[in-house]
C-alpha atoms as a PDB file:
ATOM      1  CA  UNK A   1       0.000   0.000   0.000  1.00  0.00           C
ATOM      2  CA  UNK A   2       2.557   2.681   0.912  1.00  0.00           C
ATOM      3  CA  UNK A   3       4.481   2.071  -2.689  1.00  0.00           C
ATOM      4  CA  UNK A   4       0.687   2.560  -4.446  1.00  0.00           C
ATOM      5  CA  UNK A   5       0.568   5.709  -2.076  1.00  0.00           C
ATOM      6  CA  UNK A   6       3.963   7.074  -3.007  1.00  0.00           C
ATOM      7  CA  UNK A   7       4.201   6.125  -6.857  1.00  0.00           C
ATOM      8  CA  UNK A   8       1.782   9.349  -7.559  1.00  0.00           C
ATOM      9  CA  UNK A   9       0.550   7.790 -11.154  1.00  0.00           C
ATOM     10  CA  UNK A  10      -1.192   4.607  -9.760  1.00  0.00           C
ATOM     11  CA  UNK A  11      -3.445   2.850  -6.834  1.00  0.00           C
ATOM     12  CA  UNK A  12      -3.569  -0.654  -6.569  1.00  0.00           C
ATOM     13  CA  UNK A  13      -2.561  -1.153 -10.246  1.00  0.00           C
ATOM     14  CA  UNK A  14      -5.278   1.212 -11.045  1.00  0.00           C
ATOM     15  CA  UNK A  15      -4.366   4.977 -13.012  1.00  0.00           C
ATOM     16  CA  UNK A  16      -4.570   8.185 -10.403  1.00  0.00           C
ATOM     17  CA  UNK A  17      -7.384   9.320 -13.120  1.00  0.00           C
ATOM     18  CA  UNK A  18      -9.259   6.424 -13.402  1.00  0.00           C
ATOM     19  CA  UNK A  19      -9.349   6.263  -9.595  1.00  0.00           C
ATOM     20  CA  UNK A  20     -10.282   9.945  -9.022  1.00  0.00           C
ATOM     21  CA  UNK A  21     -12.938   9.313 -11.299  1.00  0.00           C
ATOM     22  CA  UNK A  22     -14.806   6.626 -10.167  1.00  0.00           C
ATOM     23  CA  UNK A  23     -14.526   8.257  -6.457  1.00  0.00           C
ATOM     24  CA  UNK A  24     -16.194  11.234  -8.130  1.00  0.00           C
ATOM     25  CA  UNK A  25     -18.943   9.737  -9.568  1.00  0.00           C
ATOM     26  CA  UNK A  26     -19.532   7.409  -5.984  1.00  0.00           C
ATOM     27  CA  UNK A  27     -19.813  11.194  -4.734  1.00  0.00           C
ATOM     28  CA  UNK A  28     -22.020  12.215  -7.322  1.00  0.00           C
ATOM     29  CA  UNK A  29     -24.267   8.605  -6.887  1.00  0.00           C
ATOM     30  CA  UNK A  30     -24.974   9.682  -3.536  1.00  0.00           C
ATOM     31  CA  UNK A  31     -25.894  12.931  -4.592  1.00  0.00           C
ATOM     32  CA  UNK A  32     -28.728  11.778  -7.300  1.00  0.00           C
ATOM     33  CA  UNK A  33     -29.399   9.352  -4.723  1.00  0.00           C
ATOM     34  CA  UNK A  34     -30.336  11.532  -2.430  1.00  0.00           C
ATOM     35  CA  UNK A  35     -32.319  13.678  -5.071  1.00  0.00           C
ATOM     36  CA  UNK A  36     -34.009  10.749  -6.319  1.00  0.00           C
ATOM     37  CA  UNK A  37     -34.973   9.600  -2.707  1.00  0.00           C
ATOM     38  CA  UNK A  38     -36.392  12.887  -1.650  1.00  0.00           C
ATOM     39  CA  UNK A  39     -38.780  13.208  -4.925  1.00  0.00           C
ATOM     40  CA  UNK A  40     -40.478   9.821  -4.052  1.00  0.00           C
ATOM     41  CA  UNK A  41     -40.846  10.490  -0.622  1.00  0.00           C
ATOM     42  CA  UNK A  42     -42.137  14.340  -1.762  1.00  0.00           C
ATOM     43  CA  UNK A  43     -44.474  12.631  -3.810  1.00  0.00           C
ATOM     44  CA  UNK A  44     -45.744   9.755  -1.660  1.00  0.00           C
ATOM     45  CA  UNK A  45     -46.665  12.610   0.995  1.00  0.00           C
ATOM     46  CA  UNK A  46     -48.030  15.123  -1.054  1.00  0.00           C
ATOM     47  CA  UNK A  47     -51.699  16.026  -0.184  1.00  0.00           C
ATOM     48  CA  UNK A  48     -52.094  17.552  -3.835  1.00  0.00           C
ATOM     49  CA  UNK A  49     -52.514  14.948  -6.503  1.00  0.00           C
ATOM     50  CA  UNK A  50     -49.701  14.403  -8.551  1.00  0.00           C
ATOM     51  CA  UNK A  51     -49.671  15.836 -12.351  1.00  0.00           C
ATOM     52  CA  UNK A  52     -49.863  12.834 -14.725  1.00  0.00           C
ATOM     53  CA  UNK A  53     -46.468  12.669 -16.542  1.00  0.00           C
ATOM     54  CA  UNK A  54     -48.535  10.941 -20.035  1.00  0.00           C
ATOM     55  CA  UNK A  55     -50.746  14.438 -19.850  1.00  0.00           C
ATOM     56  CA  UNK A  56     -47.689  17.042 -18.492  1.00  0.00           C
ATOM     57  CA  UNK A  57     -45.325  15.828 -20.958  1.00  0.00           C
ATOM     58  CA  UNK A  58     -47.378  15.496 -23.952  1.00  0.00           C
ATOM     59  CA  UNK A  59     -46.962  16.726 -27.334  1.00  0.00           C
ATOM     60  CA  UNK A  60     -49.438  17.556 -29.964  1.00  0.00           C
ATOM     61  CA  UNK A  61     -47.800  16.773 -33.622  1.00  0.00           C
ATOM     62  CA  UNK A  62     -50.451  17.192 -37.192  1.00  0.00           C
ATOM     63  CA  UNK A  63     -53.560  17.083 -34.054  1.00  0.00           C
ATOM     64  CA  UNK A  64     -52.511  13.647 -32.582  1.00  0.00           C
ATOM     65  CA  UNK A  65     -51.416  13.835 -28.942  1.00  0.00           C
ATOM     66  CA  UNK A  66     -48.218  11.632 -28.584  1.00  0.00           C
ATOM     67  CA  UNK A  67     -47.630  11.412 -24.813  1.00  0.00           C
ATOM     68  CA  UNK A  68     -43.630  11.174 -23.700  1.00  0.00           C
ATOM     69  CA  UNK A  69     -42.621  11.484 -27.705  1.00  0.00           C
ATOM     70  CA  UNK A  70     -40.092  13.920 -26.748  1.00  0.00           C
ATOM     71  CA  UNK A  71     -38.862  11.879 -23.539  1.00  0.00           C
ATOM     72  CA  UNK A  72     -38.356   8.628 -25.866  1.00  0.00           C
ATOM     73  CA  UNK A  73     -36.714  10.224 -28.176  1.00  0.00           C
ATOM     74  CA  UNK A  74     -34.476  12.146 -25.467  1.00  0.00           C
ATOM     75  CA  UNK A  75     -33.676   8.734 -23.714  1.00  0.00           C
ATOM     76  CA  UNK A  76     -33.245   7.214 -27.586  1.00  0.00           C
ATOM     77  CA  UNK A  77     -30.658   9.834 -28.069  1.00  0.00           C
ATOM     78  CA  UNK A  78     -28.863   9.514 -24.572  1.00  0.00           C
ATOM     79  CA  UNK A  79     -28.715   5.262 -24.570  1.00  0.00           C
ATOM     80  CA  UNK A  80     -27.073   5.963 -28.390  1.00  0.00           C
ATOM     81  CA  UNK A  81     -24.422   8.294 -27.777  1.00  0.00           C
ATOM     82  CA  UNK A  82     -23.686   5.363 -24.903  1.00  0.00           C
ATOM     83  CA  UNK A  83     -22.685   3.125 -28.014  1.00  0.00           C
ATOM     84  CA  UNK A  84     -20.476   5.625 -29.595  1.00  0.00           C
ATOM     85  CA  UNK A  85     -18.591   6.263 -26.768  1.00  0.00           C
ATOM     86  CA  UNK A  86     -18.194   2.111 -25.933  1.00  0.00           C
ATOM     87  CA  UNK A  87     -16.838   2.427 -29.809  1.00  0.00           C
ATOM     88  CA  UNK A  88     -14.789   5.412 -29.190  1.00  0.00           C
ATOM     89  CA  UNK A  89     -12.923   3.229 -26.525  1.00  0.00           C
ATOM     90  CA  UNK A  90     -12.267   0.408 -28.368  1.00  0.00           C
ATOM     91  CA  UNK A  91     -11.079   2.225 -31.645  1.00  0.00           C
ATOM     92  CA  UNK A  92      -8.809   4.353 -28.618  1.00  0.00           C
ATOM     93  CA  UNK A  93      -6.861   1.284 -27.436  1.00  0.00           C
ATOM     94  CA  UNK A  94      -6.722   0.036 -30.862  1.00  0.00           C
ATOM     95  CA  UNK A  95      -4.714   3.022 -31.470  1.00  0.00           C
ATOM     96  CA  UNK A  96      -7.046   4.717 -34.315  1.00  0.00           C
ATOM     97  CA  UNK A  97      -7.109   8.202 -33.466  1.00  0.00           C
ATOM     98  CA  UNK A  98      -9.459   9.241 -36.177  1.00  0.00           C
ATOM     99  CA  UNK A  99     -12.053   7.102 -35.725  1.00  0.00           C
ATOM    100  CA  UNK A 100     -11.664   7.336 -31.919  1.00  0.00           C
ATOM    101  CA  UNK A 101     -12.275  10.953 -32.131  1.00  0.00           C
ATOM    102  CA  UNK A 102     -14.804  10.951 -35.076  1.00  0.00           C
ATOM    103  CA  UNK A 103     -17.022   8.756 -32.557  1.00  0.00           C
ATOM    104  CA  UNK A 104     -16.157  11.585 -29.635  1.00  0.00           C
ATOM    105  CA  UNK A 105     -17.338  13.908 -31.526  1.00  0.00           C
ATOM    106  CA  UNK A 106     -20.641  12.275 -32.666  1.00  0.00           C
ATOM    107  CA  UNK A 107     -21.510  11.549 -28.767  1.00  0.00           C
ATOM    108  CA  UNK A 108     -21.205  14.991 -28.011  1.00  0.00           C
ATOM    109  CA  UNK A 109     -23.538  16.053 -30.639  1.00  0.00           C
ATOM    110  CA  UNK A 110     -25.591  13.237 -29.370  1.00  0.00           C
ATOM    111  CA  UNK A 111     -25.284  15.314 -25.578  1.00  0.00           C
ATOM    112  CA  UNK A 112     -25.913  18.576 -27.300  1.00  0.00           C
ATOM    113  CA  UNK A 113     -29.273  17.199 -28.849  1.00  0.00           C
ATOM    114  CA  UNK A 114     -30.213  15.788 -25.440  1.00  0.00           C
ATOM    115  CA  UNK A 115     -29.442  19.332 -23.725  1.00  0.00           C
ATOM    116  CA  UNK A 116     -31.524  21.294 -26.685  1.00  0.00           C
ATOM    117  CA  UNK A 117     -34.991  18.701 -26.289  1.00  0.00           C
ATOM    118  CA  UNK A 118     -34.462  19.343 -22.226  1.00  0.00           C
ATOM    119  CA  UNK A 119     -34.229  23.340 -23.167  1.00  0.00           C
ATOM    120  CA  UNK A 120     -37.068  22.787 -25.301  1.00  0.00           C
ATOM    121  CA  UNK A 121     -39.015  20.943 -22.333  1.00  0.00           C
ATOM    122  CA  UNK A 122     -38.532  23.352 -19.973  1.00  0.00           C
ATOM    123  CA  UNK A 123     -39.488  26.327 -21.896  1.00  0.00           C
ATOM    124  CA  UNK A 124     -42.610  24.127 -22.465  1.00  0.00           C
ATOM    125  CA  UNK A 125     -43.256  23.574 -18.932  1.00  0.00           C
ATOM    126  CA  UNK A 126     -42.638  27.531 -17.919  1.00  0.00           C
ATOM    127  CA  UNK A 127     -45.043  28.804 -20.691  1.00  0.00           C
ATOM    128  CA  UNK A 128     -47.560  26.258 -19.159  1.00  0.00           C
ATOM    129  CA  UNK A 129     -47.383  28.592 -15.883  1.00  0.00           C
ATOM    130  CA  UNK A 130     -44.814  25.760 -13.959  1.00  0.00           C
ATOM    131  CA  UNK A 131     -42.406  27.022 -11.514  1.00  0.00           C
ATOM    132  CA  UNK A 132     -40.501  25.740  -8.883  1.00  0.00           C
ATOM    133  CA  UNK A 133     -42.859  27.292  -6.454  1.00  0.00           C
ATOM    134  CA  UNK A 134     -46.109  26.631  -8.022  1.00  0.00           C
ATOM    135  CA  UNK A 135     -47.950  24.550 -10.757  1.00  0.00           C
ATOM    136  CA  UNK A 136     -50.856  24.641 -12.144  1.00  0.00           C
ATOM    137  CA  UNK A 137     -51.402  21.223 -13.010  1.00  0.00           C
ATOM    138  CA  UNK A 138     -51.324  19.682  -9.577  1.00  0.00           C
ATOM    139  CA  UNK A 139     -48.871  19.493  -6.361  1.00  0.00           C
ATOM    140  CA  UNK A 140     -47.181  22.731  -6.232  1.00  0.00           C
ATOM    141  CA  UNK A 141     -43.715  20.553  -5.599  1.00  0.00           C
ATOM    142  CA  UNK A 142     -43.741  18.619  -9.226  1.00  0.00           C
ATOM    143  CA  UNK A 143     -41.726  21.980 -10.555  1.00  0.00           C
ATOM    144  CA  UNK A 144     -39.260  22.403  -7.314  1.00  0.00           C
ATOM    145  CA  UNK A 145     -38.244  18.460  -8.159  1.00  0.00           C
ATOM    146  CA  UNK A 146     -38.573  18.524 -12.016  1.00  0.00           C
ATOM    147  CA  UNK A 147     -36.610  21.518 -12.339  1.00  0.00           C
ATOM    148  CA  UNK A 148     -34.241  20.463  -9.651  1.00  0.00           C
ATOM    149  CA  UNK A 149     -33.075  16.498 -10.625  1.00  0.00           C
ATOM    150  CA  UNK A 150     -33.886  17.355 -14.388  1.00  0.00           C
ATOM    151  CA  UNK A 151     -31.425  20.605 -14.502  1.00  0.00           C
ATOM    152  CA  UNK A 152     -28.520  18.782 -11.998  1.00  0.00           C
ATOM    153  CA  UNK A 153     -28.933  15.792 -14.969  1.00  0.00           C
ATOM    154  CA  UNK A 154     -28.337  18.347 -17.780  1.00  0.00           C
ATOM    155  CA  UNK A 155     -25.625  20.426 -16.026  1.00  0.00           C
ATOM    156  CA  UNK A 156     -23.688  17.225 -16.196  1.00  0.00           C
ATOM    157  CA  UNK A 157     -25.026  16.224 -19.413  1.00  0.00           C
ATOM    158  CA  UNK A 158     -22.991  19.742 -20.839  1.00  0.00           C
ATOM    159  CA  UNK A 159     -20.475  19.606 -18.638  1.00  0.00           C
ATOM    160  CA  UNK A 160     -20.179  16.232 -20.181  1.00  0.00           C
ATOM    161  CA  UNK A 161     -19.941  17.720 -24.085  1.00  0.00           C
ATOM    162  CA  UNK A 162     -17.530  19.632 -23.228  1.00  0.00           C
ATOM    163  CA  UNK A 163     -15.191  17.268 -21.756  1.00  0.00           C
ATOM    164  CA  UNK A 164     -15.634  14.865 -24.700  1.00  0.00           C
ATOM    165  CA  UNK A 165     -14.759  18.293 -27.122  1.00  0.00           C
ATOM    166  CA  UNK A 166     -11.786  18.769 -25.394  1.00  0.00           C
ATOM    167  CA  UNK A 167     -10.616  15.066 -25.239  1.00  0.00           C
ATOM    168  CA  UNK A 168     -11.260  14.237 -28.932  1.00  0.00           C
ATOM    169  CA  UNK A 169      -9.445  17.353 -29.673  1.00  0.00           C
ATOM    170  CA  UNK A 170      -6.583  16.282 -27.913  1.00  0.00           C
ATOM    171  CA  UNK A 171      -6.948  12.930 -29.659  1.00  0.00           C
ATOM    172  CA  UNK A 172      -7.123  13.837 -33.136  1.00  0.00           C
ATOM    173  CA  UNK A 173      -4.046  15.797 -32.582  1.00  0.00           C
ATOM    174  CA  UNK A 174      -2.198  12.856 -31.629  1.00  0.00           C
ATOM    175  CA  UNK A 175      -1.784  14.501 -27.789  1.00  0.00           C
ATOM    176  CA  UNK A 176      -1.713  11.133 -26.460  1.00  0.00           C
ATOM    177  CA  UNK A 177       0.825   9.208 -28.794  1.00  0.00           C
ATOM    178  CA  UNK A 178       4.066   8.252 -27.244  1.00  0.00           C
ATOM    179  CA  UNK A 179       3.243   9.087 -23.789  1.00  0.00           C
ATOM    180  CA  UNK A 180       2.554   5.504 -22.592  1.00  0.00           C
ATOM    181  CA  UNK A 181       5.366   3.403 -20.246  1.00  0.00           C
ATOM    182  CA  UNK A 182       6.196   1.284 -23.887  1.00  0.00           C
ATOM    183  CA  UNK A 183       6.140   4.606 -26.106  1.00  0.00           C
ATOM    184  CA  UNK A 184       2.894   2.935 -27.859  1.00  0.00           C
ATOM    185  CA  UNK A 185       0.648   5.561 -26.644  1.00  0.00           C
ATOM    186  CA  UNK A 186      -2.072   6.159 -23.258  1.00  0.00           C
ATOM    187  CA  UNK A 187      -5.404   6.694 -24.110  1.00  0.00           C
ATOM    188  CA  UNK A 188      -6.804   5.901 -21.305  1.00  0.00           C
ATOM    189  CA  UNK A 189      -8.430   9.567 -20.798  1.00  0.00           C
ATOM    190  CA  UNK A 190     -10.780   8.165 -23.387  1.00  0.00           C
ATOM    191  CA  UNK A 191     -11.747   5.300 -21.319  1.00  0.00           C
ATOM    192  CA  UNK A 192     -12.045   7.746 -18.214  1.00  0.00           C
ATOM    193  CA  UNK A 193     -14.432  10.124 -20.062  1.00  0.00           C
ATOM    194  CA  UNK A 194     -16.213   6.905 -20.747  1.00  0.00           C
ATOM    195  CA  UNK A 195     -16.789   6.325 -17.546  1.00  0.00           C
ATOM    196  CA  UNK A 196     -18.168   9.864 -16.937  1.00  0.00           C
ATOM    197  CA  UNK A 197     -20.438   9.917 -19.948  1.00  0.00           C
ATOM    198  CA  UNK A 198     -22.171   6.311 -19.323  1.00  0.00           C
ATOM    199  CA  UNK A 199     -22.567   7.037 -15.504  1.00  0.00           C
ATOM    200  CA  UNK A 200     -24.854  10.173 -16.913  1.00  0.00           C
ATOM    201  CA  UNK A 201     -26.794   7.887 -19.178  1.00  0.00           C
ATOM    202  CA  UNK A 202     -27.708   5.587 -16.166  1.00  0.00           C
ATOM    203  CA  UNK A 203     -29.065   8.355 -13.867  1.00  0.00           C
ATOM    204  CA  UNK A 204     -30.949   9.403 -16.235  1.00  0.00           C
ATOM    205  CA  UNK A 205     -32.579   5.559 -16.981  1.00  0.00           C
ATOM    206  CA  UNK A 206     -33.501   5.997 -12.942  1.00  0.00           C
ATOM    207  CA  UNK A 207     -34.577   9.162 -13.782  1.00  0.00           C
ATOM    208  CA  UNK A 208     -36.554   8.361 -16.719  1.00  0.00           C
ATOM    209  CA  UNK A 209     -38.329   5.473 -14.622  1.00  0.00           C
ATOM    210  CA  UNK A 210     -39.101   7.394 -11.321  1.00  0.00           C
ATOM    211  CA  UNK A 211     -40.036  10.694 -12.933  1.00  0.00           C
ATOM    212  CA  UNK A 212     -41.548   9.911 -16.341  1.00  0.00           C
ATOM    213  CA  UNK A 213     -43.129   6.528 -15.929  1.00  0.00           C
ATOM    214  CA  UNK A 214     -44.248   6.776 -12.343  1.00  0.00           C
END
């Protein structure tokens, strides 16, 4: 233990930034934990009844009423740009830069779509008189919690676009090449931003279930 704790680059065989990271995101479990926990037990006790999510989250497209369209095709979006990044990895230790990045690239456009539909949503939900205060629908705390777990999700969600921007910057431009202990290259940045990016997609599956479907 005391040579993982003095080496500075690894614990228990494990990179300093891989480690960090998944201690961050332990952090940031308990935090959407906690987040997720209060909303059910703010919604079991509420004396108000509870806006449907089918009738809150509806949208009407050529006079048909499609209820959660948007939220599908939000979550489509989000489990997608999951696959590109899995892809991005593998091309990454397979030491193809291009593609590696190419697929970076495409996830965070993937993000950026998911941030613009949850822009789009909550503009939808303000013009419909919902604050986090008040709501017209039903229990005046559906817009303290939606606007609450929703915008922590999507703060991540861009800070998560622009990590994968920088990165697959830094990977087209061959930043990583050479740097490894055999001279072959280290990409495992790519593999840590990985990490970060799928974490995001799960909350929001527990988010999608507890908030949307409940």
């Amino acid at each position: 233990m005391a040579a993982d704790m003095g080496g500075d680059r690894a614990m228990f065989r494990v990179p300093w930034g891989k480690a960090m990271m998944w201690i961050f995101l332990l952090s940031d479990t308990f935090i959407f934990g906690t987040f997720l926990t209060g909303y059910m037990s703010v919604r079991i006790s509420a004396t108000t009844p509870w806006p449907n999510p089918s009738e809150v989250f509806a949208l009407t497209i050529a006079g048909t009423t499609l209820p959660l369209i948007l939220i599908a095709i939000m979550t489509f979006v989000l489990i997608t740009s999951s696959g590109t990044m899995a892809m991005a990895v593998n091309y990454a230790y397979r030491r193809e830069r291009r593609k590696c990045a190419l697929l970076m690239f495409t996830t965070a456009a993937f993000g950026a779509m998911f941030v613009s539909m949850q822009a789009f949503e909550w503009s939808k939900l303000i013009e419909e008189g919902v604050r986090p205060w008040s709501n017209p629908m039903g229990a005046a705390q559906f817009g303290a919690c939606f606007f609450m777990i929703t915008g922590f999700h999507g703060l991540h969600v861009s800070a998560g676009v622009i990590y994968l921007l920088v990165v697959a910057r830094r990977v087209l431009a061959g930043r990583y090449e050479g740097v490894g202990a055999d001279g072959a290259g280290n990409y495992d940045i790519v593999e840590i931003t990985g990490l970060y990016w799928h974490f995001v997609d799960l909350v929001w599956v527990f988010i999608f279930a507890l908030f949307y479907l409940w």
